[in-house]
Protein backbone atom coordinates (compact mmCIF):
# COMPACT_ATOMS: atom_id res chain seq x y z
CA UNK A 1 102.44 141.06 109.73
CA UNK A 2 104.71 139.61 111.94
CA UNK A 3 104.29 136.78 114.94
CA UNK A 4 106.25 137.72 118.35
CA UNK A 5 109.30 136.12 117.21
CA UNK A 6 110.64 137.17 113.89
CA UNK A 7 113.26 136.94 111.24
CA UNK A 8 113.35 140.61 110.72
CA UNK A 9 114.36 140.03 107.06
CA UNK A 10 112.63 140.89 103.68
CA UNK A 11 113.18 138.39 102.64
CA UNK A 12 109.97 136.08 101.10
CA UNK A 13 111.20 133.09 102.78
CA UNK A 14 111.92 134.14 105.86
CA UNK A 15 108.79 136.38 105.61
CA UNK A 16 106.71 133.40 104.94
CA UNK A 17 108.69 131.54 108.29
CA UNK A 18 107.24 134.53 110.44
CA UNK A 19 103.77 133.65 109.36
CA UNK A 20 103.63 130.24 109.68
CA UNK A 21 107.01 128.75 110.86
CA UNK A 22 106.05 128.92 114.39
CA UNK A 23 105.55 124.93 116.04
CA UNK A 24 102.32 123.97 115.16
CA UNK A 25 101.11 126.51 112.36
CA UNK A 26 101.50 124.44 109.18
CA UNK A 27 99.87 121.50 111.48
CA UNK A 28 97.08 123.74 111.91
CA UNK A 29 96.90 124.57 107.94
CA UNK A 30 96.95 120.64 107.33
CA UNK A 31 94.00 120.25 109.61
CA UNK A 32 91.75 122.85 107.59
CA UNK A 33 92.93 122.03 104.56
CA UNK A 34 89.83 119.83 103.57
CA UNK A 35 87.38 122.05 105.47
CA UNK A 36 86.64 124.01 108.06
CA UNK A 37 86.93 122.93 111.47
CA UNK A 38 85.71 123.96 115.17
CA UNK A 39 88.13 124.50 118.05
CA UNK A 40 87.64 121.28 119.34
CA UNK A 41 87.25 119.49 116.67
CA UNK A 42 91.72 121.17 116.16
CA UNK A 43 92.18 119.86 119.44
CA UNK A 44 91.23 116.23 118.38
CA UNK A 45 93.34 116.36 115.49
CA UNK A 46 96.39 117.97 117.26
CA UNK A 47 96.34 116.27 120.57
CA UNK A 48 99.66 117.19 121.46
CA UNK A 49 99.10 120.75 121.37
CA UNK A 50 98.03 122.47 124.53
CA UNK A 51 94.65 124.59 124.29
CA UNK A 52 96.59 127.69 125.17
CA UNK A 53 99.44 127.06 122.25
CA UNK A 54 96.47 126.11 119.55
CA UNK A 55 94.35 129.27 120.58
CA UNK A 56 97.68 131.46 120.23
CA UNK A 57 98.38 129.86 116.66
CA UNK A 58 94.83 130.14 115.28
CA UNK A 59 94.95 134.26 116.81
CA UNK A 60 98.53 134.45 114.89
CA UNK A 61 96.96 132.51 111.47
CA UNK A 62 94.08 134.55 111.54
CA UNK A 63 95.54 137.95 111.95
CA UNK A 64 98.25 136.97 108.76
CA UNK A 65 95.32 136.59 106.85
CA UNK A 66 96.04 133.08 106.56
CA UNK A 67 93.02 132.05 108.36
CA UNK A 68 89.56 133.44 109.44
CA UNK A 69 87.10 132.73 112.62
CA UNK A 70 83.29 132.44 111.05
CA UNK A 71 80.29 131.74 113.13
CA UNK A 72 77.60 128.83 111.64
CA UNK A 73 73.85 129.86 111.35
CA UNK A 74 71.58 128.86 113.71
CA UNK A 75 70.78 126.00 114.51
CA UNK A 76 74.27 125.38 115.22
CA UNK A 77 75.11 128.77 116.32
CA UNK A 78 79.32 127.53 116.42
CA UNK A 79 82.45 128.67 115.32
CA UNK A 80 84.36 127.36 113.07
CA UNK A 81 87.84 127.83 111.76
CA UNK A 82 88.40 127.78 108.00
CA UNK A 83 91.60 128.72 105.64
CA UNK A 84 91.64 132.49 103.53
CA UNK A 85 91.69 131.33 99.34
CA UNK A 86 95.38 132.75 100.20
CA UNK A 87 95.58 130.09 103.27
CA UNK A 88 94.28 127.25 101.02
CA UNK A 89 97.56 128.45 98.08
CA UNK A 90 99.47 126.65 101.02
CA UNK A 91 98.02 123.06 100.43
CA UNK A 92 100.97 122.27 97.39
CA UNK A 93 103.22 123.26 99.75
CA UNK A 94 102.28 120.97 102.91
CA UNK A 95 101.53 118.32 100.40
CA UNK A 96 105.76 118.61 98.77
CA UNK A 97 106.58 119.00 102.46
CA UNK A 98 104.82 115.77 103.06
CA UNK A 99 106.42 114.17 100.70
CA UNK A 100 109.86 115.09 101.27
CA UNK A 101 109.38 113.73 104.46
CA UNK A 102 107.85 110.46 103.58
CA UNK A 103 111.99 110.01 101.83
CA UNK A 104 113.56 110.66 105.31
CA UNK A 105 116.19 107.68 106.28
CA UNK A 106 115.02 108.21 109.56
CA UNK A 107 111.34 107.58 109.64
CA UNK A 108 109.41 109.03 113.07
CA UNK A 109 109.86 106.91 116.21
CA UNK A 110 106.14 106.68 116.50
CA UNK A 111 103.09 105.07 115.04
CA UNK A 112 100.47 108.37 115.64
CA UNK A 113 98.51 109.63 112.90
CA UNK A 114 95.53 111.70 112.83
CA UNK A 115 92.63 110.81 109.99
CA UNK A 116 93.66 114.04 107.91
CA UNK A 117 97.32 113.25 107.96
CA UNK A 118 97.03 110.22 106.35
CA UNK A 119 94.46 110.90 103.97
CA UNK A 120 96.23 114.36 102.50
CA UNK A 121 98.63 111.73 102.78
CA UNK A 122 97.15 110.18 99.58
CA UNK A 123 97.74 113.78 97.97
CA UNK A 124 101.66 113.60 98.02
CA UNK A 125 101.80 109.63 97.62
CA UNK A 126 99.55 109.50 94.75
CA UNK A 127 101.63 107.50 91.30
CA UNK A 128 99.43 108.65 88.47
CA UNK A 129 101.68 106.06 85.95
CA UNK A 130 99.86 103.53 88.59
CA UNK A 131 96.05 104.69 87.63
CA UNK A 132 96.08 103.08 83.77
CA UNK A 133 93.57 104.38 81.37
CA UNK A 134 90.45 103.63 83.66
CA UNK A 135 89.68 106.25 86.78
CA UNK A 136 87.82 105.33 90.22
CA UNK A 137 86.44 106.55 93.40
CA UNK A 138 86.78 105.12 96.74
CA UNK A 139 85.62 105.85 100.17
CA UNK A 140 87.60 106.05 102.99
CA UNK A 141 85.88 105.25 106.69
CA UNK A 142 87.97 106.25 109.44
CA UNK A 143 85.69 106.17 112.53
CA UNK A 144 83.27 108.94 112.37
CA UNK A 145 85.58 110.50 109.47
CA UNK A 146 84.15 109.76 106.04
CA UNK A 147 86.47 110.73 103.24
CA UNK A 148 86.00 110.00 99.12
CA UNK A 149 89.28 109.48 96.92
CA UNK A 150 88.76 110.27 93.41
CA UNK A 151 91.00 109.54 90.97
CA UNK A 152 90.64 111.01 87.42
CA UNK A 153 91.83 109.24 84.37
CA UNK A 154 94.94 110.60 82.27
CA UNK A 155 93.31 112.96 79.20
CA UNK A 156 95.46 112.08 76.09
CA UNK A 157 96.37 114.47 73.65
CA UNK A 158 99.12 116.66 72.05
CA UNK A 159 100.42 119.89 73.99
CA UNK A 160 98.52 121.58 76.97
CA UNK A 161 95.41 119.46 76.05
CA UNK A 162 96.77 115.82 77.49
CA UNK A 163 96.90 115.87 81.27
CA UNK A 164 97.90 112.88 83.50
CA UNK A 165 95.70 110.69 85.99
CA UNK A 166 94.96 113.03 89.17
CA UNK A 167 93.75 112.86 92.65
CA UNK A 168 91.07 114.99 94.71
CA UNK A 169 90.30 114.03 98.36
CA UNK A 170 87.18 115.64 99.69
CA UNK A 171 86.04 114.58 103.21
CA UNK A 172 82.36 113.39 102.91
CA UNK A 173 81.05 109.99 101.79
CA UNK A 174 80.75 108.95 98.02
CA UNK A 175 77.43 108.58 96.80
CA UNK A 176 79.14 105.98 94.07
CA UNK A 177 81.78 104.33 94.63
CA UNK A 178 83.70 101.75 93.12
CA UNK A 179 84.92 100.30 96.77
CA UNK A 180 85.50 101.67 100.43
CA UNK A 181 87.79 100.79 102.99
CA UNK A 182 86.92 100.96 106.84
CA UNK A 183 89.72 100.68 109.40
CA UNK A 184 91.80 103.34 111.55
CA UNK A 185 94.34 106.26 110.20
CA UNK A 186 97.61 104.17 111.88
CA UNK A 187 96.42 100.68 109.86
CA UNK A 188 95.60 102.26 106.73
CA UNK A 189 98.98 104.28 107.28
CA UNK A 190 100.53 100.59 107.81
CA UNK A 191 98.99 99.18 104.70
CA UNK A 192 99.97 102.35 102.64
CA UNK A 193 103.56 101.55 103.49
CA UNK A 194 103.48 97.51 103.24
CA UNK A 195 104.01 97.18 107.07
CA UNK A 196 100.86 95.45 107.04
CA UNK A 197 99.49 92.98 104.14
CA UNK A 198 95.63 93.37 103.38
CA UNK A 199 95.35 90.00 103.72
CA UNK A 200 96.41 89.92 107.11
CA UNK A 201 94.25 93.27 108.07
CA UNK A 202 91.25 91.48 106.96
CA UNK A 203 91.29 88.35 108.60
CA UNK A 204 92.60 90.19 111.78
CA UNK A 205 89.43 92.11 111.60
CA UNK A 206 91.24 95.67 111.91
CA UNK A 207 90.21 96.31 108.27
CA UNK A 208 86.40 96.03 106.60
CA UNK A 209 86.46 96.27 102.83
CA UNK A 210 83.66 97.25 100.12
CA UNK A 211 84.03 96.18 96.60
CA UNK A 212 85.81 93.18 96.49
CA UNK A 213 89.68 93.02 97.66
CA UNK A 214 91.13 93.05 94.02
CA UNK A 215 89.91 96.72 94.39
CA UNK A 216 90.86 97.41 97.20
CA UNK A 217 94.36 96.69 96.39
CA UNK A 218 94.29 97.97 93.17
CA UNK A 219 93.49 101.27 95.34
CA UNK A 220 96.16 101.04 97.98
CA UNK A 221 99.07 100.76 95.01
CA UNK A 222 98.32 103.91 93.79
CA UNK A 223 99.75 105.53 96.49
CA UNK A 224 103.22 103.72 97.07
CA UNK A 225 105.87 104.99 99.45
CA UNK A 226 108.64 106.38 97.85
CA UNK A 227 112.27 104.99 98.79
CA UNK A 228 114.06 106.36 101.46
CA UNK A 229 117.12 108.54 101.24
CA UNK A 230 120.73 106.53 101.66
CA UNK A 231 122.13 107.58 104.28
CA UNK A 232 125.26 107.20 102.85
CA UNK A 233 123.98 110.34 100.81
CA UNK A 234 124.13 112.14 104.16
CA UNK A 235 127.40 111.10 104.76
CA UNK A 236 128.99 112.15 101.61
């Protein structure tokens, strides 16, 4: 299956272009990617994208197979919009997008960012040489969106048996937690990238912590920004 506007090649690539290359359509993906979501609740997280353009993308997604429309149980009686397993095999690839783009030397000319941007954020940030020996889970309040970070501990070992330190980000609170931090996606998404010391978030009162600010800084350097790309790389 095609969209309206395609490549025409058989090519995978451009294949995969016609299914979700259109504006928007990997936007969409990102906001489904930790769950299912109603119409509106798209619309909240892609503000920018007019209801007719969103409806057209989620009728595109879900006739690729990439998405599908489900209707809740009473009492709730809604619809909801939720990824294929096929749809969700496109996570690694928004996450490498994500960070490929956090390494632009020309970062965005604007401060906007939507609660599950910055949190899947954490995904393609996430240093696992940073996490030591010891693992820990953290919640992350923005607003009425409740997210828990869990970081698993490196598994030593010889051969396929050691693994490194790993990151899941579920949205939902964490029944135990070793800290939480409550503040809004574009402070946390200044903190994340030093723009903002924690220090100076918590006495301005834009930032709450849980579990003591050691933690809570111990949590934000596992997720450093990588350098940007010289320009004069560009160049040459």
């Amino acid at each position: 299956m095609a969209t309206k506007r395609s490549y025409g090649e058989a090519c995978r690539f451009a294949h995969a272009l016609d299914l979700v290359g259109e504006r928007w359509a990997l936007l969409v993906v990102r906001e489904l990617l930790l769950g299912p979501k109603r119409f509106t609740d798209l619309r909240t997280g892609l503000p920018n994208a007019s209801t007719n353009i969103l409806a057209e993308r989620l009728r595109e997604l879900e006739q690729g197979g990439v998405l599908r429309k489900r209707r809740l149980p009473p009492p709730a009686g809604t619809s909801v919009y939720e990824l294929t397993e096929w749809g969700r095999e496109l996570e690694p690839v928004v996450t490498q997008l994500g960070a490929w783009g956090a390494r632009s030397p020309f970062p965005p000319d604007t401060t906007t960012i939507g609660p599950d941007s910055i949190v899947l954020a954490l995904r393609s940030l996430f240093d696992p040489g940073a996490a030591g020996e010891a693992g820990t889970t953290f919640e992350v309040r923005l607003g009425e969106d409740v997210f828990r970070v869990v970081v698993s501990p490196p598994v030593p070992g010889a051969g396929a048996g050691a693994t490194e330190a790993s990151v899941e980000v579920v949205r939902g609170p964490a029944e135990e937690r070793d800290g939480a931090i409550e503040t809004d996606p574009g402070t946390l998404a200044a903190l994340l990238t030093g723009r903002l010391p924690l220090d100076q978030a918590l006495k301005g009162g834009v930032a709450e912590i849980e579990g003591g600010k050691r933690a809570a800084a111990r949590f934000l350097r596992l997720f450093p920004m990588p350098e940007p790309c010289p320009v004069g790389d560009i160049a040459a």
